[in-house]
Protein backbone atom coordinates (compact mmCIF):
# COMPACT_ATOMS: atom_id res chain seq x y z
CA UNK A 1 71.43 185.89 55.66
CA UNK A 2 71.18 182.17 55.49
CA UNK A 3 69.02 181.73 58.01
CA UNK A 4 72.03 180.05 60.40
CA UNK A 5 73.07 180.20 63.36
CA UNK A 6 76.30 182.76 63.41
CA UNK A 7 78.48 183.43 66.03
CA UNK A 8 80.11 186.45 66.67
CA UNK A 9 84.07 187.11 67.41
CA UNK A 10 84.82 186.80 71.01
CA UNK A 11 86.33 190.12 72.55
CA UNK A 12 90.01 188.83 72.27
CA UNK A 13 89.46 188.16 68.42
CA UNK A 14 87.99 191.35 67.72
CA UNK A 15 91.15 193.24 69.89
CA UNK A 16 93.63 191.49 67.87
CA UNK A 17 91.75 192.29 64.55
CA UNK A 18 91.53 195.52 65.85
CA UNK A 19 95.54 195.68 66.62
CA UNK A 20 98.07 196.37 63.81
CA UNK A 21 99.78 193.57 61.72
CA UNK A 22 103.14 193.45 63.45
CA UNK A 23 101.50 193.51 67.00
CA UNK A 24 99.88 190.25 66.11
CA UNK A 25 102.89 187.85 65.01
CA UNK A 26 104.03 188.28 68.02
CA UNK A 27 102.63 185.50 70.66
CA UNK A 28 100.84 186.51 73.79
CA UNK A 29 103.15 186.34 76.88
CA UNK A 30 101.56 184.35 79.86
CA UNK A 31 102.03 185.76 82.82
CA UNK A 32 104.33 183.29 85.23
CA UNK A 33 102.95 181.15 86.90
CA UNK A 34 104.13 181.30 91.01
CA UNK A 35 106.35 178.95 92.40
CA UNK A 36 104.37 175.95 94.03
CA UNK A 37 106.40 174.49 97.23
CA UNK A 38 105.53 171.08 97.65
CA UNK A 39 105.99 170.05 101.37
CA UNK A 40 106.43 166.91 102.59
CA UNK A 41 103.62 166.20 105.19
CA UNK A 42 105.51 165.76 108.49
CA UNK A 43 105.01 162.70 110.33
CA UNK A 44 105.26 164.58 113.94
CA UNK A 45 103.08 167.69 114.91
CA UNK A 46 105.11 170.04 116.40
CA UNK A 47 103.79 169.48 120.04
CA UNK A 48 104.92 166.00 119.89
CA UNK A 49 108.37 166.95 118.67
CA UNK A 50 108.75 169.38 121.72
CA UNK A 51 107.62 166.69 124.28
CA UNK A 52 110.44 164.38 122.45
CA UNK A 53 113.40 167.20 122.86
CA UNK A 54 111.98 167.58 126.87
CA UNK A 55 112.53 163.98 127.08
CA UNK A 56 115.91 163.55 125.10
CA UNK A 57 118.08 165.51 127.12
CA UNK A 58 117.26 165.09 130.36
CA UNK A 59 117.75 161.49 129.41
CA UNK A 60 121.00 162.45 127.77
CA UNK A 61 122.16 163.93 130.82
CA UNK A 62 121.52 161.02 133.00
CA UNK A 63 123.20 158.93 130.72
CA UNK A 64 126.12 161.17 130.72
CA UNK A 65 126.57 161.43 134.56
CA UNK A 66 126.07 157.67 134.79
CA UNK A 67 128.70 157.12 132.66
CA UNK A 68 130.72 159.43 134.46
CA UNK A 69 130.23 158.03 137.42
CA UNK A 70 130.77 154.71 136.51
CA UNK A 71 134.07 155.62 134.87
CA UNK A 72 135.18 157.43 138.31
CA UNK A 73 134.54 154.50 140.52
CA UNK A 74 136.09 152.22 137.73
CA UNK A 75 139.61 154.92 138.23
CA UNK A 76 139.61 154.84 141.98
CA UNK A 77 139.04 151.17 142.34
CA UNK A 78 141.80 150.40 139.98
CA UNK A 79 143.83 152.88 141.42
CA UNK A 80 143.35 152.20 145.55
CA UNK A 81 145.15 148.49 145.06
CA UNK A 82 144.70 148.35 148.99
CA UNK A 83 141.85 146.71 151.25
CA UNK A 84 139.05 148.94 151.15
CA UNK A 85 138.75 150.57 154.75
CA UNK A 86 135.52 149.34 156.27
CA UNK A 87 134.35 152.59 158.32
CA UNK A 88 132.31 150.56 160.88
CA UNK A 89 135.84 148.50 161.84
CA UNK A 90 138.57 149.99 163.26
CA UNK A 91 141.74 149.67 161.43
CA UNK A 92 145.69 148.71 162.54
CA UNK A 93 147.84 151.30 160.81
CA UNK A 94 151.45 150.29 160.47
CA UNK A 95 154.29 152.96 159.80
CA UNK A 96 157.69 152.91 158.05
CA UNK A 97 159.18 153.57 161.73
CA UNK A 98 157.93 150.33 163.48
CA UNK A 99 154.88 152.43 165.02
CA UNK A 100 151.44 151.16 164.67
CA UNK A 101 148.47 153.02 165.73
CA UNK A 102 144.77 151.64 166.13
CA UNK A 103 141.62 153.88 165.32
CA UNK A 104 138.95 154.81 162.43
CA UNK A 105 140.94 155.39 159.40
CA UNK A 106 139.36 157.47 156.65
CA UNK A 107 141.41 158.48 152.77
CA UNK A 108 141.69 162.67 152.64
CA UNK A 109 142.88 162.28 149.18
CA UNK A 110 145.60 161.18 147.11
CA UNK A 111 148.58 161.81 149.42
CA UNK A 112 146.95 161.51 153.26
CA UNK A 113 144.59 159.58 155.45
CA UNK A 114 143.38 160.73 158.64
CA UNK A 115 143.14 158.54 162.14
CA UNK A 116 140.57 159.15 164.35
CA UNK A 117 139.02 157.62 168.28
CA UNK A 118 143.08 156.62 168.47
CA UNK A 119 144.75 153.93 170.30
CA UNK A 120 148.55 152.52 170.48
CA UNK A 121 150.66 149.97 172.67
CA UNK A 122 152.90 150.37 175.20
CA UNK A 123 154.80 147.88 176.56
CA UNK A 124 155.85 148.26 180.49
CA UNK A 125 158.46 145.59 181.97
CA UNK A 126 157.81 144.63 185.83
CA UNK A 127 160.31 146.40 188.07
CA UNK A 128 160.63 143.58 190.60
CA UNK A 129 162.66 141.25 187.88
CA UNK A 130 166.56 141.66 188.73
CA UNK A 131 166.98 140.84 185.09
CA UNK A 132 164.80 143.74 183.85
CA UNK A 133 167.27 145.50 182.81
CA UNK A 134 168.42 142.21 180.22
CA UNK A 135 166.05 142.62 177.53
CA UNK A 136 167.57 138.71 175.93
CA UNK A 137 166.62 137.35 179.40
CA UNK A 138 163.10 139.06 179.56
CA UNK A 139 160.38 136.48 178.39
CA UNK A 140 157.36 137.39 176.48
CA UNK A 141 154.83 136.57 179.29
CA UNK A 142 157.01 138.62 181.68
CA UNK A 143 156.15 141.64 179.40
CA UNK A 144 152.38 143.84 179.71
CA UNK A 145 151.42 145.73 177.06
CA UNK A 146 148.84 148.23 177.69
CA UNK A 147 146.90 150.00 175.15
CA UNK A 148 146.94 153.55 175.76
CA UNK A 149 144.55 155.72 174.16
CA UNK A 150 146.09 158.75 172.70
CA UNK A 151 145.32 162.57 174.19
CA UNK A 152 147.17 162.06 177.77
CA UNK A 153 150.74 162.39 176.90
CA UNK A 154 152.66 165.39 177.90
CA UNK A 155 152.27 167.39 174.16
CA UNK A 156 148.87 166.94 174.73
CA UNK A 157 147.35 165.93 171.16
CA UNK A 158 143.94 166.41 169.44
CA UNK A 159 142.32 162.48 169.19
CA UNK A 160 142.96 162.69 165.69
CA UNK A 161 146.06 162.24 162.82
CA UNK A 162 147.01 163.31 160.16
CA UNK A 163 149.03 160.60 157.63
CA UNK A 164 151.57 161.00 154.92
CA UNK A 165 150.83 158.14 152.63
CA UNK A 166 154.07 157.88 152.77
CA UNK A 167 154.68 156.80 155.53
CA UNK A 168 152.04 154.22 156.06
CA UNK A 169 153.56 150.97 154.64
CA UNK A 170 149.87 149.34 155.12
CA UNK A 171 146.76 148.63 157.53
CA UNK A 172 144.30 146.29 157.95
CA UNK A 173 140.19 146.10 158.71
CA UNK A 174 140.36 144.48 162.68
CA UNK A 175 137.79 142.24 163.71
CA UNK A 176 135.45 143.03 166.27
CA UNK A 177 136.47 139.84 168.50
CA UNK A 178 139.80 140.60 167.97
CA UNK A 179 142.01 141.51 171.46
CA UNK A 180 142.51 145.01 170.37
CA UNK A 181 138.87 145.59 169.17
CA UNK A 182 137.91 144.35 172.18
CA UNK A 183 140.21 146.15 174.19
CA UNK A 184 138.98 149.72 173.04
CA UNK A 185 135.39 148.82 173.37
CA UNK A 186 136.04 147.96 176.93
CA UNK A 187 137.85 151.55 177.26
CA UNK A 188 134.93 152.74 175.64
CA UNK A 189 132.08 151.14 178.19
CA UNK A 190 134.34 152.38 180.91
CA UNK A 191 133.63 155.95 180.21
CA UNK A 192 136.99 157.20 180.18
């Protein structure tokens, strides 16, 4: 012995010198290695993604009926083409057949209105005129017109009507000064 410092085979020297000759050529087979995954670190935790999806679609929703909304009261605006019925006024209805009625006037739907708290005029000649009977010789100021309110004829009807659009060839928003307006609400503070 030299005296040296000698080192001595490792164990996986000494198995392959203890292997046969055609067992060594052959390379030693790694095991594979396992698949690494590599995430991307998310820039949300997963509470704060919840709390966003509780706020989108409520949100979404609003913005949808809104929208909805809007585009229905866009369609019926462009689509009325009459004077918007004020419902604190009452309204002059005038028919195809020369008849006009007074009352609250409110839009069913597309093909009827209804009349309501319903008024009309009636004109009476005097008797004591010989030439009553002469409508050419009756005068304008020889004429009253009384407005009657409707429920007291002989059919006896409901205070309320029924329209055919149809029929109605317009009406108009009365004023509260107006002689008719003011004509029902003295009716009214009589109490009949």
């Amino acid at each position: 012995m030299d005296g040296g410092f000698r080192t001595s085979p490792r164990p996986t020297e000494r198995r392959a010198a203890a292997q046969p000759a055609y067992q060594q050529a052959q390379p030693a087979v790694e095991p594979p290695k396992p698949a690494v995954h590599h995430t991307v670190p998310a820039h949300h935790s997963t509470k704060e993604k919840k709390s966003f999806k509780r706020f989108l679609w409520p949100l979404i929703i609003i913005v949808v009926v809104l929208v909805a909304a809007g585009g229905w009261f866009a369609w019926s605006k462009m689509n009325s083409g009459a004077v918007a019925i004020d419902s604190g006024k009452y309204q002059a209805v005038f028919f195809n057949n020369g008849q006009i009625y007074f009352g609250k006037l409110q839009s069913v739907n597309n093909d009827y209105m209804k009349l309501t708290d319903i008024f009309y005029l009636q004109s009476q000649q005097p008797t004591d005129n010989k030439d009553a009977t002469n409508p050419q010789k009756t005068s304008a100021s020889q004429t009253n017109v009384q407005l009657i309110k409707l429920g007291d004829e002989i059919h006896g009807p409901e205070d309320e009507m029924v329209i055919s659009k149809d029929q109605v060839l317009f009406y108009e928003n009365l004023k509260p000064d107006g002689k008719v307006a003011q004509s029902i609400q003295k009716f009214k503070d009589s109490g009949k």
